[in-house]
Protein backbone atom coordinates (compact mmCIF):
# COMPACT_ATOMS: atom_id res chain seq x y z
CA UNK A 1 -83.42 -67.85 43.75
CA UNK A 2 -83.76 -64.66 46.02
CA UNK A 3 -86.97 -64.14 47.16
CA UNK A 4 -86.75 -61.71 50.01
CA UNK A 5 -88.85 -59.08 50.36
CA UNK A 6 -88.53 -55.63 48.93
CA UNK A 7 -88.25 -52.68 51.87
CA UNK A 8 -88.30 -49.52 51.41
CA UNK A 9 -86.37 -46.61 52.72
CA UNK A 10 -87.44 -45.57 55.98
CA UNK A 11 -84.57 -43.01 57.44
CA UNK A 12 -86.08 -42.69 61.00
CA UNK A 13 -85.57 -39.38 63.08
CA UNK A 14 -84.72 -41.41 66.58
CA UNK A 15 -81.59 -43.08 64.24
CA UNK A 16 -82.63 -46.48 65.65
CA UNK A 17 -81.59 -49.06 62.94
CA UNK A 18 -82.95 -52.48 62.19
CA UNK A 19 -80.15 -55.27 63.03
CA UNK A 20 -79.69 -58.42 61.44
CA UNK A 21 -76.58 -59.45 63.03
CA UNK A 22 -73.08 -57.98 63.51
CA UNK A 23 -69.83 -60.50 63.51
CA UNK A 24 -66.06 -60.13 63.27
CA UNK A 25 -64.30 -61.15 59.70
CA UNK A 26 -61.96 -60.92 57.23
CA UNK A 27 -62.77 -58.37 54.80
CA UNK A 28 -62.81 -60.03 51.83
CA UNK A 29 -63.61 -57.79 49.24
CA UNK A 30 -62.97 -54.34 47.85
CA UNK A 31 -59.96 -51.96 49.05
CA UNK A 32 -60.14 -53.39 52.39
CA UNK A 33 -60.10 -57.33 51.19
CA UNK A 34 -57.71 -59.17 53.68
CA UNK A 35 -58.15 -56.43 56.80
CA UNK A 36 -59.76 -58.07 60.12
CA UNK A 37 -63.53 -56.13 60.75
CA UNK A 38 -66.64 -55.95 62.19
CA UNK A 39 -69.41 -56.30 60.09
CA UNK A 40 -72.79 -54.71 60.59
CA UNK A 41 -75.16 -56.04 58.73
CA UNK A 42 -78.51 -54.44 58.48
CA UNK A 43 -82.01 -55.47 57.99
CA UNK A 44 -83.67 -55.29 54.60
CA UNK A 45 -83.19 -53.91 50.55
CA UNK A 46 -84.87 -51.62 48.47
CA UNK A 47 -83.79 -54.69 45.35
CA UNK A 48 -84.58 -58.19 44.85
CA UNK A 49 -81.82 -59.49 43.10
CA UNK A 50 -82.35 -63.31 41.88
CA UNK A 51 -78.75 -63.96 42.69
CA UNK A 52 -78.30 -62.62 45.65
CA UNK A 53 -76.34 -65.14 48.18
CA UNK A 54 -76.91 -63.36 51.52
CA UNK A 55 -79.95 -63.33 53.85
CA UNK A 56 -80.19 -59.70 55.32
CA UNK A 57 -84.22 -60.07 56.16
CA UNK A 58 -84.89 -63.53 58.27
CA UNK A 59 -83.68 -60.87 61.56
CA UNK A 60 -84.63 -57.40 62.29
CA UNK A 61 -84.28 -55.97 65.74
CA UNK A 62 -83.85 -52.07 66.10
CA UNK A 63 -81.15 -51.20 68.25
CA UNK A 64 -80.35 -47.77 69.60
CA UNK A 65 -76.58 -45.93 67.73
CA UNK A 66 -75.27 -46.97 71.90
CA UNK A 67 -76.36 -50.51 71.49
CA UNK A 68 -75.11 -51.00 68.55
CA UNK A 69 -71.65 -49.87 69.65
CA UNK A 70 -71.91 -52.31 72.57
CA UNK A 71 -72.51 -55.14 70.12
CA UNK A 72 -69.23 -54.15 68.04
CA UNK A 73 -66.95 -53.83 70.67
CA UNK A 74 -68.09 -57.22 72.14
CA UNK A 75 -66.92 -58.57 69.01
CA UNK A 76 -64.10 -56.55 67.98
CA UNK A 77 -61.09 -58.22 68.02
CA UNK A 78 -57.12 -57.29 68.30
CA UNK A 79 -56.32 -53.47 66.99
CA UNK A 80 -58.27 -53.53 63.90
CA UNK A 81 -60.81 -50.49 63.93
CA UNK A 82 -62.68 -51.39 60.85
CA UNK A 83 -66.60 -51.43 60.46
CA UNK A 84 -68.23 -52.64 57.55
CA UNK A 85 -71.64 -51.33 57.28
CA UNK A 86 -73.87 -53.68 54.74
CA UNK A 87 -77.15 -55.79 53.95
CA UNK A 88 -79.73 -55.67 52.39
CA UNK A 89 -79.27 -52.07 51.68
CA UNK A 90 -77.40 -49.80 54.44
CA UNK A 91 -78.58 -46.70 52.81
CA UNK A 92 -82.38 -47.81 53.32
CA UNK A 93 -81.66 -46.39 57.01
CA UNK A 94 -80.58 -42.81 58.83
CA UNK A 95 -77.23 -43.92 58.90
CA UNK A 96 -76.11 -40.53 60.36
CA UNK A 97 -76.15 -40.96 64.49
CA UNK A 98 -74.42 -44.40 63.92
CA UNK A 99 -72.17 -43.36 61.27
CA UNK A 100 -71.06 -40.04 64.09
CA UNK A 101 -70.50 -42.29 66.95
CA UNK A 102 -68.54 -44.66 65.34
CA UNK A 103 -66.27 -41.72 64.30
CA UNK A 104 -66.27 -39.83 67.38
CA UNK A 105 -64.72 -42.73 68.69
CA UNK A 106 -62.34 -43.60 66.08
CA UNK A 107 -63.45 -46.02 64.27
CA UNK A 108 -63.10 -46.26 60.50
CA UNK A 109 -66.13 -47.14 58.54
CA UNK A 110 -66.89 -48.65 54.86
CA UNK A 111 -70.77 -48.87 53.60
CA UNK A 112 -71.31 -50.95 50.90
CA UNK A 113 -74.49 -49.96 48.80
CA UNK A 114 -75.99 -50.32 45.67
CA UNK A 115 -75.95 -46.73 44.73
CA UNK A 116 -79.33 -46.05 44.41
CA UNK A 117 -79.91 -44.43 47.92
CA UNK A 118 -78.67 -41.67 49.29
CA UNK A 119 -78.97 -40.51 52.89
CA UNK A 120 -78.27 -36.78 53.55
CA UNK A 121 -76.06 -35.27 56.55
CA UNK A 122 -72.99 -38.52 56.90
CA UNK A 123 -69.66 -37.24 57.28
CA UNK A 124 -68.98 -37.88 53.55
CA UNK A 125 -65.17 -37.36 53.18
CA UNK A 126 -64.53 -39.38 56.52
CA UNK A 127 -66.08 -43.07 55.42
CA UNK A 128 -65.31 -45.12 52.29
CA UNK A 129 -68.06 -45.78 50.13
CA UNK A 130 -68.00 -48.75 48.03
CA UNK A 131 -70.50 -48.94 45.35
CA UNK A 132 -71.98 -52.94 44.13
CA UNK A 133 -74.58 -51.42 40.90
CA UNK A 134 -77.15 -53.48 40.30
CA UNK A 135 -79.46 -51.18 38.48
CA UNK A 136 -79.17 -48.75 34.97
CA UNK A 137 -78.87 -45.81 36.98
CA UNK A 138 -76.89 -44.43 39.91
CA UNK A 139 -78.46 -41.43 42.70
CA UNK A 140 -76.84 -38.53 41.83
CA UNK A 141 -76.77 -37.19 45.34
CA UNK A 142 -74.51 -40.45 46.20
CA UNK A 143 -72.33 -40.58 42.96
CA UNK A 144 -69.82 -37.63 43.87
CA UNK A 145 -69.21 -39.63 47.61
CA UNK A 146 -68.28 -42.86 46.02
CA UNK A 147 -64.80 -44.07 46.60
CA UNK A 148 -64.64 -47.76 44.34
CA UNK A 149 -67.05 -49.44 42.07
CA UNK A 150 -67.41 -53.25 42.43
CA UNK A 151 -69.08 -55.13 39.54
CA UNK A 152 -69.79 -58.50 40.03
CA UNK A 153 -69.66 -60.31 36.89
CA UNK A 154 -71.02 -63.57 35.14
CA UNK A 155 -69.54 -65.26 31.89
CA UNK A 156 -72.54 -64.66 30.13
CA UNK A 157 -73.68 -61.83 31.09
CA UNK A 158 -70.33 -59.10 30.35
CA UNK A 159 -70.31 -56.09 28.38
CA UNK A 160 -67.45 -55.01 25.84
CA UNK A 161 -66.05 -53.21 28.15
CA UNK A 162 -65.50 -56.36 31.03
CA UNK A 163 -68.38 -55.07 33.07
CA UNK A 164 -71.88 -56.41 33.58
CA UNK A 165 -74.40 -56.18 31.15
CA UNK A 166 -76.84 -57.36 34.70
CA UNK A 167 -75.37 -58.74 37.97
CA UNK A 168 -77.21 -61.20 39.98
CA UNK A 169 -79.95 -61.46 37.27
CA UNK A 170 -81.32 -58.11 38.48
CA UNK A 171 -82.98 -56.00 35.62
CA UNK A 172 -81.18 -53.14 34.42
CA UNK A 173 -81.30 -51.14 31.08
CA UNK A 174 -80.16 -50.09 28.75
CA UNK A 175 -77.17 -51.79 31.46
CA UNK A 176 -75.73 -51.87 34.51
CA UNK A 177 -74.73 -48.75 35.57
CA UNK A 178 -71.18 -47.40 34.66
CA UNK A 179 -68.87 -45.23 36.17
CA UNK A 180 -67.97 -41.22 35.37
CA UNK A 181 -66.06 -41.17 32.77
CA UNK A 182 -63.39 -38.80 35.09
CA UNK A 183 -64.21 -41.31 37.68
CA UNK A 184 -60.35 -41.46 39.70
CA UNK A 185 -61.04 -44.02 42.25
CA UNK A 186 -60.40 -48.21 41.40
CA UNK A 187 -62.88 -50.69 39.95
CA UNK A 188 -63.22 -54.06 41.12
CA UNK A 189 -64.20 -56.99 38.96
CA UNK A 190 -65.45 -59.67 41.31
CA UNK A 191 -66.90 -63.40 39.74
CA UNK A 192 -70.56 -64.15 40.87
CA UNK A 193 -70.91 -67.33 43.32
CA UNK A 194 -73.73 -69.43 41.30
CA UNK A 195 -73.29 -72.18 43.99
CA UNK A 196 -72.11 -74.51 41.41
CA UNK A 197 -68.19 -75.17 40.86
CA UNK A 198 -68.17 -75.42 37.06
CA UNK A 199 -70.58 -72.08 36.73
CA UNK A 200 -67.82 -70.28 39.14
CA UNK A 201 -64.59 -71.39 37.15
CA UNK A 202 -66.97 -70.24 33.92
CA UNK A 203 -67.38 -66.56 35.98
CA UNK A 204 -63.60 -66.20 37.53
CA UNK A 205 -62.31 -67.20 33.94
CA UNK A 206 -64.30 -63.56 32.61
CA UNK A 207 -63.70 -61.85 35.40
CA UNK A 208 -59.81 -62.50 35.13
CA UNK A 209 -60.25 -61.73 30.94
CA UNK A 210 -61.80 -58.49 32.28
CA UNK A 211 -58.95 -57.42 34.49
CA UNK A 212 -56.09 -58.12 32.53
CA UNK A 213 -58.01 -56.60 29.47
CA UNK A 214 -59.16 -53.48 30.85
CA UNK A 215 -56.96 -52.82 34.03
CA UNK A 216 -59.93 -53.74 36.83
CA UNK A 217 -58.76 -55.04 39.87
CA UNK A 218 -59.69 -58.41 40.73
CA UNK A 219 -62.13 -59.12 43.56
CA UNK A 220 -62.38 -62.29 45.46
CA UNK A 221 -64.51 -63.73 48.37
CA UNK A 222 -61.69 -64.47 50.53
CA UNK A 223 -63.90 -64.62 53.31
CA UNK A 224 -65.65 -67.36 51.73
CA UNK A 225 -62.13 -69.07 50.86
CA UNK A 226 -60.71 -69.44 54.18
CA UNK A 227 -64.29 -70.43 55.68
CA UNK A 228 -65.59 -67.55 57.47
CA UNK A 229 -68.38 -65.87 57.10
């Protein structure tokens, strides 16, 4: 059971961030599951999802947009130009001075979010945005910069329509938030991890159901497969 702390947003002026850690991967899910990256994962979450499986609040060092650069490239590996901004909740944070460097120097940058943040003045059409909804509603600022939806699903907890009814045991009503109906971009179906090997054949058996049902794309943790983190 989750129990880290609730943080709000704080979007400071200075654009320092608080760290957890950053470390080089395999993306493994979403449009860029399989591509080599750097992840940055940041301190803290506005949620408390019960079934959350990562720890985004045991660190939390703020580090300058430069320091943070210096930290990537010391783990950057090969060609790949990928960061993955995540948490906790990236959009908790001024994102912007970070989110500029990184361009300006040509890197290309995915933040994975929630959706129920939004942080004014980031170089919208430039980054992929990858939405995870936890809640019944979506920020309206964010919704038109959204490039894919990924629902993470449980076998008893799926709506008629192969989405979540509530993912990771987090409250949401009347549901989990849907897409726009003249939403263009592609929606992921991903099985929860309960820890437990019978509960996660029980989850990838409705998440498959829901893909080959309803045309989702499915979404696994292949950086959990091949051992990394």
């Amino acid at each position: 059971m989750n129990r880290q702390p609730i943080s709000k947003q704080v979007l400071r002026s200075d654009g320092k961030l608080l760290l957890h850690h950053v470390f080089a991967t395999i993306q493994g899910e979403g449009p860029y599951a399989g591509v080599p990256a750097v992840f940055v994962r940041l301190s803290g979450c506005n949620l408390q999802c019960p079934g959350c499986d990562t720890d985004y609040s045991s660190r939390g060092d703020l580090v300058t947009p430069a320091e943070l650069v210096d930290l990537i490239e010391r783990e950057r590996t090969g060609v790949s130009n990928l960061v993955v901004i995540t948490g906790g909740e990236p959009f908790r944070q001024n994102l912007v001075p970070f989110v500029e460097l990184l361009l300006d120097l040509g890197y290309e940058v995915q933040i994975e979010t929630n959706g129920t943040l939004f942080v004014p003045g980031l170089r919208y059409n430039e980054i992929t945005i990858v939405c995870s909804p936890k809640t019944g509603r979506l920020n309206q600022e964010l919704l038109p910069h959204i490039d894919a939806f990924k629902y993470v699903v449980s076998a008893d907890s799926i709506g008629e329509d192969g989405l979540p009814v509530r993912s990771l045991g987090q409250p949401a009503s009347p549901a989990v938030a849907r897409p726009p109906a003249d939403f263009q971009g592609k929606i992921y179906v991903q099985p929860m991890d309960a820890q437990d090997a019978a509960e996660n054949r029980r989850n990838l058996d409705a998440a498959i159901r829901s893909c080959l049902r309803f045309g989702y794309t499915l979404s696994l943790q292949i950086h959990k497969i091949i051992g990394m983190e």
